[in-house]
N, C-alpha and C. Protein backbone atom coordinates (compact mmCIF):
# COMPACT_ATOMS: atom_id res chain seq x y z
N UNK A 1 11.99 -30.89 53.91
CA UNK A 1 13.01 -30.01 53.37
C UNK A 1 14.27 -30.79 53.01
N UNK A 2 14.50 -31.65 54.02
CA UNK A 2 16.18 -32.49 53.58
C UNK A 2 15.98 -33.36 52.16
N UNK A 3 14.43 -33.61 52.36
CA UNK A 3 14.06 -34.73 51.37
C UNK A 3 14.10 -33.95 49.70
N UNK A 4 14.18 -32.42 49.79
CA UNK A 4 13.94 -32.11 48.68
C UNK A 4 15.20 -31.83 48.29
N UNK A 5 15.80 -31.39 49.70
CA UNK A 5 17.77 -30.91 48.78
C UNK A 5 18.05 -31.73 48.61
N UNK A 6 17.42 -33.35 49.15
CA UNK A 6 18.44 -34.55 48.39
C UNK A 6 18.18 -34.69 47.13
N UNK A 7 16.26 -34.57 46.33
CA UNK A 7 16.43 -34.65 45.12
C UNK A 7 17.10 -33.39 44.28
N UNK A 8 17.26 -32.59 44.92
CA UNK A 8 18.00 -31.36 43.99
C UNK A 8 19.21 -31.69 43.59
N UNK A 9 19.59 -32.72 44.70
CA UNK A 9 21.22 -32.66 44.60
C UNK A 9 21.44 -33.78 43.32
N UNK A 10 20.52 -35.00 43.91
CA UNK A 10 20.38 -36.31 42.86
C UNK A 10 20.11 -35.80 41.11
N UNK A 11 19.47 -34.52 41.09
CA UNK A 11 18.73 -33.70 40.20
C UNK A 11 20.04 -33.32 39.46
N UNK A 12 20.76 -32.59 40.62
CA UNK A 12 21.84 -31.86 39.62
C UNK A 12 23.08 -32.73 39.21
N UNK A 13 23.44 -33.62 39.86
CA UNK A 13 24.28 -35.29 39.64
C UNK A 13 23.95 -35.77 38.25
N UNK A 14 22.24 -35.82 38.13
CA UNK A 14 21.91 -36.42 36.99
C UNK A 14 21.92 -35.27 35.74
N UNK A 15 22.34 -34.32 35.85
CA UNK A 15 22.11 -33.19 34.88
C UNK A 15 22.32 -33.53 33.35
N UNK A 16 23.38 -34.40 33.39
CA UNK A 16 23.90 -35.11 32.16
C UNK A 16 25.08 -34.54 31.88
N UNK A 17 25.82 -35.04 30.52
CA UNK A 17 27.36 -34.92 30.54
C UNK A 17 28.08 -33.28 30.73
N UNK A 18 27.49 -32.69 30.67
CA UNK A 18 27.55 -30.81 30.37
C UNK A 18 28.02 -30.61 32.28
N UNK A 19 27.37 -31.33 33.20
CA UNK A 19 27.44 -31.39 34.41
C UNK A 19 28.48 -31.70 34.68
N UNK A 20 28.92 -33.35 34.15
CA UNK A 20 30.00 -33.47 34.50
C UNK A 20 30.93 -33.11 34.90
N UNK A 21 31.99 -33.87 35.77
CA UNK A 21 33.13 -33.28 35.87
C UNK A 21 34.00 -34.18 34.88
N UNK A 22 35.05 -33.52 34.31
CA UNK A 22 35.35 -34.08 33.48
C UNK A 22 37.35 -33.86 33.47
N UNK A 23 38.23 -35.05 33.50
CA UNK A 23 39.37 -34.70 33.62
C UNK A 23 40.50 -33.25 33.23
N UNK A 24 39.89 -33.41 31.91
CA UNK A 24 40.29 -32.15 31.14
C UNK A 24 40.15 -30.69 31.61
N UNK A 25 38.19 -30.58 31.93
CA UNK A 25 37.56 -29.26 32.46
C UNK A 25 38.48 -29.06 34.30
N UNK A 26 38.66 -30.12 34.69
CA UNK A 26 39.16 -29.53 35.91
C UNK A 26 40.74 -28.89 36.30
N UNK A 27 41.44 -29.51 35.29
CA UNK A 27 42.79 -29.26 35.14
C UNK A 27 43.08 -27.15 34.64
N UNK A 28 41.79 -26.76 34.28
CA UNK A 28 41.75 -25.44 33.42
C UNK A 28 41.21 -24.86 34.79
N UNK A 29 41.86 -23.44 34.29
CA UNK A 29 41.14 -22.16 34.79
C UNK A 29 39.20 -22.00 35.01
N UNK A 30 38.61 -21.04 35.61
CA UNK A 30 37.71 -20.91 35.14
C UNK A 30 37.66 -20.21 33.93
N UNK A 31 38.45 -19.32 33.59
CA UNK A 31 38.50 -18.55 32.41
C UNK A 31 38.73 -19.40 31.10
N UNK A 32 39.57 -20.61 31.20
CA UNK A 32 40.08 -21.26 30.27
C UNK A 32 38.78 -22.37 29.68
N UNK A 33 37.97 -22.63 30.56
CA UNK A 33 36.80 -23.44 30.83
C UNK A 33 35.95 -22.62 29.98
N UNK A 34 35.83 -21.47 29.84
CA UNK A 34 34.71 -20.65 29.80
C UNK A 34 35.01 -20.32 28.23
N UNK A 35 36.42 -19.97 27.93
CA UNK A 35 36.88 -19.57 26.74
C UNK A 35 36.96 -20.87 25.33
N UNK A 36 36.60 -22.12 26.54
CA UNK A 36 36.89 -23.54 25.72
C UNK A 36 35.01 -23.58 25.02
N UNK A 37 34.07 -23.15 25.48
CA UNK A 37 32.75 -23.17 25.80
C UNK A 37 32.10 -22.18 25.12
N UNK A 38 31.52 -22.60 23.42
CA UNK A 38 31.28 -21.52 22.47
C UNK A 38 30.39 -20.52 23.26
N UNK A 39 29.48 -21.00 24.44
CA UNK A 39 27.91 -20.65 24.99
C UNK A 39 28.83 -19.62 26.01
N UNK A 40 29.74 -19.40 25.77
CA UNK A 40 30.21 -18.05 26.72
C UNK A 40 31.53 -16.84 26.38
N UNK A 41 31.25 -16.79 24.78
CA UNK A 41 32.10 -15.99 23.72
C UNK A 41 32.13 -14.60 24.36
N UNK A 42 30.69 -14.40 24.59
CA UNK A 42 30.09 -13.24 25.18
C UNK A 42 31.31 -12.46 26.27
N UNK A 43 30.54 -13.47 27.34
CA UNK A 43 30.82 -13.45 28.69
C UNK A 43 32.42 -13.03 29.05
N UNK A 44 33.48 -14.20 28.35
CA UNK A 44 35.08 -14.06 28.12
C UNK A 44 35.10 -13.15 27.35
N UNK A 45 34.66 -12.31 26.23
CA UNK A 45 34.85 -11.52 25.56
C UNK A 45 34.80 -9.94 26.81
N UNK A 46 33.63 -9.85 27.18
CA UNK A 46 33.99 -8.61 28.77
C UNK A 46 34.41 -8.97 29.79
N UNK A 47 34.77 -10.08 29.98
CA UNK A 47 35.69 -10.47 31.33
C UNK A 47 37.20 -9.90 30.57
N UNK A 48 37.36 -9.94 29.60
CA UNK A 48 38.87 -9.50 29.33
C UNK A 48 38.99 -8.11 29.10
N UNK A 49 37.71 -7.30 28.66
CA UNK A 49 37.57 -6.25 28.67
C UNK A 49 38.03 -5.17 30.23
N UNK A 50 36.81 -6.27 31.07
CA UNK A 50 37.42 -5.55 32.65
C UNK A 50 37.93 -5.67 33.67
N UNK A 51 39.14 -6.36 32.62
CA UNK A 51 40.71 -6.91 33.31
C UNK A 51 40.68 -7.90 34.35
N UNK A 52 39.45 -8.70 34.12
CA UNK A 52 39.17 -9.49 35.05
C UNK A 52 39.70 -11.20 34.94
N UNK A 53 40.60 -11.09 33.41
CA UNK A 53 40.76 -12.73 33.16
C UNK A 53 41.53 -13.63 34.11
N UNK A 54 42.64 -12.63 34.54
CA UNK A 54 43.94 -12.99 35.67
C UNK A 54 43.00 -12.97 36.96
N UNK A 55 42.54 -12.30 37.06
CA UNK A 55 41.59 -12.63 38.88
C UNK A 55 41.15 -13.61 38.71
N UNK A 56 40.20 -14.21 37.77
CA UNK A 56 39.56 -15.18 37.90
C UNK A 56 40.20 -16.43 37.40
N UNK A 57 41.73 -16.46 36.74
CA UNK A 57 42.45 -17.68 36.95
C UNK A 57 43.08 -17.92 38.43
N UNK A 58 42.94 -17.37 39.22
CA UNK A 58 43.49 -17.31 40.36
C UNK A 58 42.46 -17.24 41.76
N UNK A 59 42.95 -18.08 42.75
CA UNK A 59 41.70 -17.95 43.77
C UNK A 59 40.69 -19.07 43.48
N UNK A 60 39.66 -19.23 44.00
CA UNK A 60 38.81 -19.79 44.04
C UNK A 60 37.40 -18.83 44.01
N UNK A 61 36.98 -19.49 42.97
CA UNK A 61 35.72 -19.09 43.06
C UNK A 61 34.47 -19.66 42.65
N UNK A 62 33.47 -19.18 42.61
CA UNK A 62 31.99 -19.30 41.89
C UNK A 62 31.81 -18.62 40.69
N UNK A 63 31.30 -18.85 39.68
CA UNK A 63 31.07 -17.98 38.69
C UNK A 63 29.43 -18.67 37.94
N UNK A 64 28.45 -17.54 38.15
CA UNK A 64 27.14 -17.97 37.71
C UNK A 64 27.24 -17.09 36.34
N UNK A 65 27.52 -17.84 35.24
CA UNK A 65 27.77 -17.71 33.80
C UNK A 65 26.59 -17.47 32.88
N UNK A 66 26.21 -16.20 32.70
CA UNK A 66 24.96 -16.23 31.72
C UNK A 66 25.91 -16.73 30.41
N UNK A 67 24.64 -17.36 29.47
CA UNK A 67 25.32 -17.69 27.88
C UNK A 67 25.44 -16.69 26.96
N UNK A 68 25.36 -16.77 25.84
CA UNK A 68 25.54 -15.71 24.63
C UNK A 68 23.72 -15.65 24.24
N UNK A 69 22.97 -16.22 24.89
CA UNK A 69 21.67 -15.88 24.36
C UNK A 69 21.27 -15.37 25.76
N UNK A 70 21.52 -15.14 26.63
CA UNK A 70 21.57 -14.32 27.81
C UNK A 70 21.49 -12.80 27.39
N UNK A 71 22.84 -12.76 27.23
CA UNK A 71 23.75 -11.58 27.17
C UNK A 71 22.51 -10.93 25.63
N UNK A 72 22.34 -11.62 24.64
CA UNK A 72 21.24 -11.13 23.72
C UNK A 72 20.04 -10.43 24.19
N UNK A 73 19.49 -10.60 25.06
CA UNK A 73 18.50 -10.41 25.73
C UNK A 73 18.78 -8.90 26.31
N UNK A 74 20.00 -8.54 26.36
CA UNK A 74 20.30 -7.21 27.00
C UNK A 74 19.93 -6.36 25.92
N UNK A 75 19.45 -5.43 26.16
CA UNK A 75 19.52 -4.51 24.99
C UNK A 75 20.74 -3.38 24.39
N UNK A 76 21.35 -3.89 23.17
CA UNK A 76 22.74 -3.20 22.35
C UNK A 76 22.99 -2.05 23.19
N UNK A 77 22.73 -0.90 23.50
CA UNK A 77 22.75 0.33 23.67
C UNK A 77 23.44 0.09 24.90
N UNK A 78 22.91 -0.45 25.85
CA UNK A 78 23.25 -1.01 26.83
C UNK A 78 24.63 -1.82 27.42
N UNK A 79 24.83 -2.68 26.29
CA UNK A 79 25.92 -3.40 26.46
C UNK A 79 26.93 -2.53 26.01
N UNK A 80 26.54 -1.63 24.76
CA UNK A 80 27.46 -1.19 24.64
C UNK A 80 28.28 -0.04 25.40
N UNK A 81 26.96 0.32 26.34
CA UNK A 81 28.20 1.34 27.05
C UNK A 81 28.54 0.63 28.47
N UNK A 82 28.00 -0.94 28.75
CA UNK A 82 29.06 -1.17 29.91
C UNK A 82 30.14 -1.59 29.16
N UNK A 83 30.40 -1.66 27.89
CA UNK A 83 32.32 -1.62 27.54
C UNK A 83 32.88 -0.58 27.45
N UNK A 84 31.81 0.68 27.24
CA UNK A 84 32.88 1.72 27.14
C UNK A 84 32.90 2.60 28.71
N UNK A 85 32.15 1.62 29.36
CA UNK A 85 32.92 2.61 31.41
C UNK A 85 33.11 1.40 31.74
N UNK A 86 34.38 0.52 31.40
CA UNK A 86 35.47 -0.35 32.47
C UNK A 86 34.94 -0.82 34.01
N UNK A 87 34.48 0.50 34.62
CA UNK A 87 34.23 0.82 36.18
C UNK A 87 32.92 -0.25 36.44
N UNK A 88 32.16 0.22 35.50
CA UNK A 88 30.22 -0.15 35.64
C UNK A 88 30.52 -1.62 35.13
N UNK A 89 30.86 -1.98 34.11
CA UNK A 89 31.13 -2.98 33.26
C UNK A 89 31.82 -4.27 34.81
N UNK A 90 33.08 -3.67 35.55
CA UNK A 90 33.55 -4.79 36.50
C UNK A 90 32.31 -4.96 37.38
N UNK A 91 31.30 -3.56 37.59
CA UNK A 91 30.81 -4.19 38.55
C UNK A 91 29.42 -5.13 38.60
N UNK A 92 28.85 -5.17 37.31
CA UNK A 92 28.10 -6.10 36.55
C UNK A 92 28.45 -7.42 36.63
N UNK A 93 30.17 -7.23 36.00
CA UNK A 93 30.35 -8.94 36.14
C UNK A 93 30.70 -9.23 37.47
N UNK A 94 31.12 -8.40 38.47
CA UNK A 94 31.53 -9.30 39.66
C UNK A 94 30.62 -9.79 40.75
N UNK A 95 28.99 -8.86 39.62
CA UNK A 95 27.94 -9.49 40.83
C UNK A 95 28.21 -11.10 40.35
N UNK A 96 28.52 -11.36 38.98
CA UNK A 96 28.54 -12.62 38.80
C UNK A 96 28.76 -13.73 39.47
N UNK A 97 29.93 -13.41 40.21
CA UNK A 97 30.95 -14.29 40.92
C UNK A 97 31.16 -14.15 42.42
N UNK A 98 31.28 -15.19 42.81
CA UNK A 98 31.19 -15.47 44.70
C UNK A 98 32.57 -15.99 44.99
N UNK A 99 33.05 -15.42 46.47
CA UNK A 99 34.28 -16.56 46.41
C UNK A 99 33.92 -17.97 46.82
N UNK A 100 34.89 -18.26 46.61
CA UNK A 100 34.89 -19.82 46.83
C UNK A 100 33.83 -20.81 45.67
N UNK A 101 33.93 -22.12 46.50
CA UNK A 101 33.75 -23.03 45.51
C UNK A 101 32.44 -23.20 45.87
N UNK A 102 30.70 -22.82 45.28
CA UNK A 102 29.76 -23.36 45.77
C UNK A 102 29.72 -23.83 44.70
N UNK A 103 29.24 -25.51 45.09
CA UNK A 103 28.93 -26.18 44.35
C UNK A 103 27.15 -26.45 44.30
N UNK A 104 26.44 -27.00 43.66
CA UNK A 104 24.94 -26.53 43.05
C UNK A 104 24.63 -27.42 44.85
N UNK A 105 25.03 -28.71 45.23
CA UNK A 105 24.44 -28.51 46.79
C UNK A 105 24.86 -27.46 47.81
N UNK A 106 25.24 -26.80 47.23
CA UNK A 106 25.68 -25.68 48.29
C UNK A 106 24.51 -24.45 48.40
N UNK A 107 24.66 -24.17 46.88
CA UNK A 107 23.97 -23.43 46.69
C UNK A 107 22.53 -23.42 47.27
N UNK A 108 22.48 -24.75 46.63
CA UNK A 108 20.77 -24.49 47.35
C UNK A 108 20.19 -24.54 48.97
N UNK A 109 20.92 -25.01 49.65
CA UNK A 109 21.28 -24.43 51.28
C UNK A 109 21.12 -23.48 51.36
N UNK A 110 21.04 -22.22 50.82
CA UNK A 110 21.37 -20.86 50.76
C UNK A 110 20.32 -20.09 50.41
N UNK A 111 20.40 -18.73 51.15
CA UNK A 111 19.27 -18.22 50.75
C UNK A 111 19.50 -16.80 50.18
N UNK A 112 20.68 -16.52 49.98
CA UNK A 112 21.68 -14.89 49.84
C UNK A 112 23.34 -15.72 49.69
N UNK A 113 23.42 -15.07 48.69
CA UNK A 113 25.17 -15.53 48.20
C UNK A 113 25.48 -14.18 48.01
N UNK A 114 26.64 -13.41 48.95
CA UNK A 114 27.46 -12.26 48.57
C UNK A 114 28.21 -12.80 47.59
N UNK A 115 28.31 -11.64 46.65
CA UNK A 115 29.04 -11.88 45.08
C UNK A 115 30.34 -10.81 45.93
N UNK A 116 31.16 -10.82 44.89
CA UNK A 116 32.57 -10.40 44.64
C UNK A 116 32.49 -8.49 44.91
N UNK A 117 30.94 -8.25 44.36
CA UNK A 117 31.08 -6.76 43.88
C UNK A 117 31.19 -6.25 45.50
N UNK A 118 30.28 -7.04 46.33
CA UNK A 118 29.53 -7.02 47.82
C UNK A 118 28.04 -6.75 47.97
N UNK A 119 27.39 -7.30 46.65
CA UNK A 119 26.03 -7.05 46.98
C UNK A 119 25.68 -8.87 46.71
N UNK A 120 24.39 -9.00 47.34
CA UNK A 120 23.95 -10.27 47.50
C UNK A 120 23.20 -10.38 46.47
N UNK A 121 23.16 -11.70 45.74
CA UNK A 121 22.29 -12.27 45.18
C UNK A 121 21.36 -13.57 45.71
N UNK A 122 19.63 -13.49 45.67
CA UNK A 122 18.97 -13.99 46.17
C UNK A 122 18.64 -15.26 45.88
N UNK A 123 18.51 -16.61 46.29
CA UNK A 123 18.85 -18.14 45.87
C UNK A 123 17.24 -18.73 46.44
N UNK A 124 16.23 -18.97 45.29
CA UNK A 124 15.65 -19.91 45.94
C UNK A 124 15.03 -21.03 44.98
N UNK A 125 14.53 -21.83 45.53
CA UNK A 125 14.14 -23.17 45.21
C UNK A 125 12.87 -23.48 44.67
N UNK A 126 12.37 -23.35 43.58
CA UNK A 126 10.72 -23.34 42.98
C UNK A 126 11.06 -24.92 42.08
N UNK A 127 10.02 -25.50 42.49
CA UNK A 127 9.58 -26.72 41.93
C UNK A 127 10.57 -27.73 41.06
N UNK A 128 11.99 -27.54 42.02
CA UNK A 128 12.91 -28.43 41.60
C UNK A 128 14.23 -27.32 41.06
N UNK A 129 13.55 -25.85 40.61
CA UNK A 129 14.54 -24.96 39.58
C UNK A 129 15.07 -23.95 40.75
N UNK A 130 15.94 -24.00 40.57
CA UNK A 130 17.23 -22.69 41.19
C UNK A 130 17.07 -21.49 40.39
N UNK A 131 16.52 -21.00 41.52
CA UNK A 131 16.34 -19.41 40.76
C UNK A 131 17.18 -18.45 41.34
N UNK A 132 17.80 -17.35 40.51
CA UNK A 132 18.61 -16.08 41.65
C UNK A 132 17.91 -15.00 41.37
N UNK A 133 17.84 -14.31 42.31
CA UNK A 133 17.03 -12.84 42.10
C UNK A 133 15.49 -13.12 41.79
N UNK A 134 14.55 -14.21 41.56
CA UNK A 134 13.42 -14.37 41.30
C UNK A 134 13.38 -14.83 40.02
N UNK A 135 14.17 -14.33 38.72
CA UNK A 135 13.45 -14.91 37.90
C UNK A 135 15.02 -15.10 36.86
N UNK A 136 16.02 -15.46 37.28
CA UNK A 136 17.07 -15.44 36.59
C UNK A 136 17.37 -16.80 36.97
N UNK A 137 16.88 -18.12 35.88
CA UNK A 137 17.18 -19.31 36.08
C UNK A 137 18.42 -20.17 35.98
N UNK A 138 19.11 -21.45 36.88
CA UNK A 138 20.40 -21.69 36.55
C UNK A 138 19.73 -22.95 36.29
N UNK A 139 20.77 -22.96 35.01
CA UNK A 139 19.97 -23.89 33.91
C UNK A 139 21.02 -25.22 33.69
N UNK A 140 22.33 -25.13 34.45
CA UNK A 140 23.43 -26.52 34.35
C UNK A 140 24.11 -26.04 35.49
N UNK A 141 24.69 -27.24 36.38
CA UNK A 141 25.01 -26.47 37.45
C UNK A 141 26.79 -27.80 37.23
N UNK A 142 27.63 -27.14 38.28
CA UNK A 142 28.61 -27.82 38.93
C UNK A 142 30.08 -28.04 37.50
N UNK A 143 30.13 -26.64 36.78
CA UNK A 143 30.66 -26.85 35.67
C UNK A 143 32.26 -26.98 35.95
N UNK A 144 32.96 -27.68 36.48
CA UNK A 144 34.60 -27.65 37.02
C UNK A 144 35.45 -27.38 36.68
N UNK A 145 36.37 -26.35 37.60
CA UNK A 145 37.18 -26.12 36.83
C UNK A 145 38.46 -25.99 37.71
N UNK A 146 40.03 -25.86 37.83
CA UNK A 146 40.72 -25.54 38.71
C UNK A 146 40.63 -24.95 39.86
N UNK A 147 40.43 -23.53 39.26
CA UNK A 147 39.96 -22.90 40.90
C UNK A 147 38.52 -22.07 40.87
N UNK A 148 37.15 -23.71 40.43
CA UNK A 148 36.38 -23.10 41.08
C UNK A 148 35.28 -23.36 40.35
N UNK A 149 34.04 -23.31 40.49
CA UNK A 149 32.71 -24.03 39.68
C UNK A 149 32.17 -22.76 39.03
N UNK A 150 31.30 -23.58 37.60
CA UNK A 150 30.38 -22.42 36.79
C UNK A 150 29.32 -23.08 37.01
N UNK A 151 28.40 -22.12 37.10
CA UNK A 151 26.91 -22.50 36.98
C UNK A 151 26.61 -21.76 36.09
N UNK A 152 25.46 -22.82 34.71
CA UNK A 152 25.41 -21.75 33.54
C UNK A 152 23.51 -20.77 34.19
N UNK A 153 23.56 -19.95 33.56
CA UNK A 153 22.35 -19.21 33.92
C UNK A 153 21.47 -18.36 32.70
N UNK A 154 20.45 -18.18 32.82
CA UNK A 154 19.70 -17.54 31.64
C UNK A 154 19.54 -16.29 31.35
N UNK A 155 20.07 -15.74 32.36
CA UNK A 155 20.08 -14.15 31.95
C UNK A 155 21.29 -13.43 32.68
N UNK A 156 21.48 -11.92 32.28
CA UNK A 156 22.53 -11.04 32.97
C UNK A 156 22.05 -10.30 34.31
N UNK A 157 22.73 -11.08 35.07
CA UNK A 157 22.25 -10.31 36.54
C UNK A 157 22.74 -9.11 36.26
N UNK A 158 21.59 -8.08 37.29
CA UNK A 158 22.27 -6.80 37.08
C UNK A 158 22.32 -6.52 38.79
N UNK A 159 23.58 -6.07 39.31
CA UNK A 159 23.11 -5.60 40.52
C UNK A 159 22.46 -4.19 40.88
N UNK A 160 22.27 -4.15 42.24
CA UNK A 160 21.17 -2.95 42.88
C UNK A 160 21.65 -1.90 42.59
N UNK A 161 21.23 -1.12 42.11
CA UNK A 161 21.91 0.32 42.28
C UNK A 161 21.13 1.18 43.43
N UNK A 162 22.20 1.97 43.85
CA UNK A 162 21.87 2.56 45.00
C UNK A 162 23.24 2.83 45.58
């Protein structure tokens, strides 16, 4: 087991320059990071919607970032009415986000990450790939930023209802 979080970790080190940390990306917000980053037009486009841009320049956090071909994958009808209820819409994105700073070795230690909303998202380890919830892959990890890391991901988590 130690032998495999070390290659995960060596894994996600080597991710290539997108991984990086990079002088510029750390000096920014996560929001500012995200808004600099065509692959998340989407994403900043309803984070400002549900008044969430100022929380998330502030604090520390996690943010597991689906892209704009993510967010495609949702079906229109859909997206469009988490912009028009504010309420449903924050609580979509705040399954997004965890506090604090996990960084991709953190993550994978883990087997349940409480998000922001207070429901957990599920973390496990298949054949080198970080998966959340079973089949929602994180596809670049350790993205830096002032207060707090992006991990990019392939689809829109949705949390539990109930």
């Amino acid at each position: 087991m130690k032998r495999m979080l070390f290659m995960l970790c060596v894994a996600a080190a080597l991710a290539g320059p997108a991984a990086a940390v990079s002088g510029a990306q750390s000096q920014r917000t996560i929001v500012q990071v995200a808004a600099s980053d065509q692959r998340f037009s989407t994403l900043v486009s309803l984070v400002k919607k549900a008044g969430l841009a100022n929380t998330l320049s502030t604090g520390s956090y996690t943010v597991f970032a689906p892209t704009n071909k993510a967010f495609a994958r949702v079906p229109k009808a859909t997206l469009d009415a988490l912009a028009k209820d504010p309420a449903q819409l924050k609580a979509v994105l705040t399954y997004h986000v965890a506090n604090g700073r996990l960084t991709a070795a953190k993550v994978v230690r883990r087997t349940r990450i409480t998000t922001a909303n207070g429901a957990a998202i599920r973390v496990r380890v298949r054949d080198g790939r970080v998966f959340l919830n079973g089949s929602t892959r994180v596809t670049k990890t350790d993205i830096a930023a002032s207060n707090g890391v992006i991990h990019v991901i392939d689809r829109v988590l949705l949390p539990p209802s109930g």
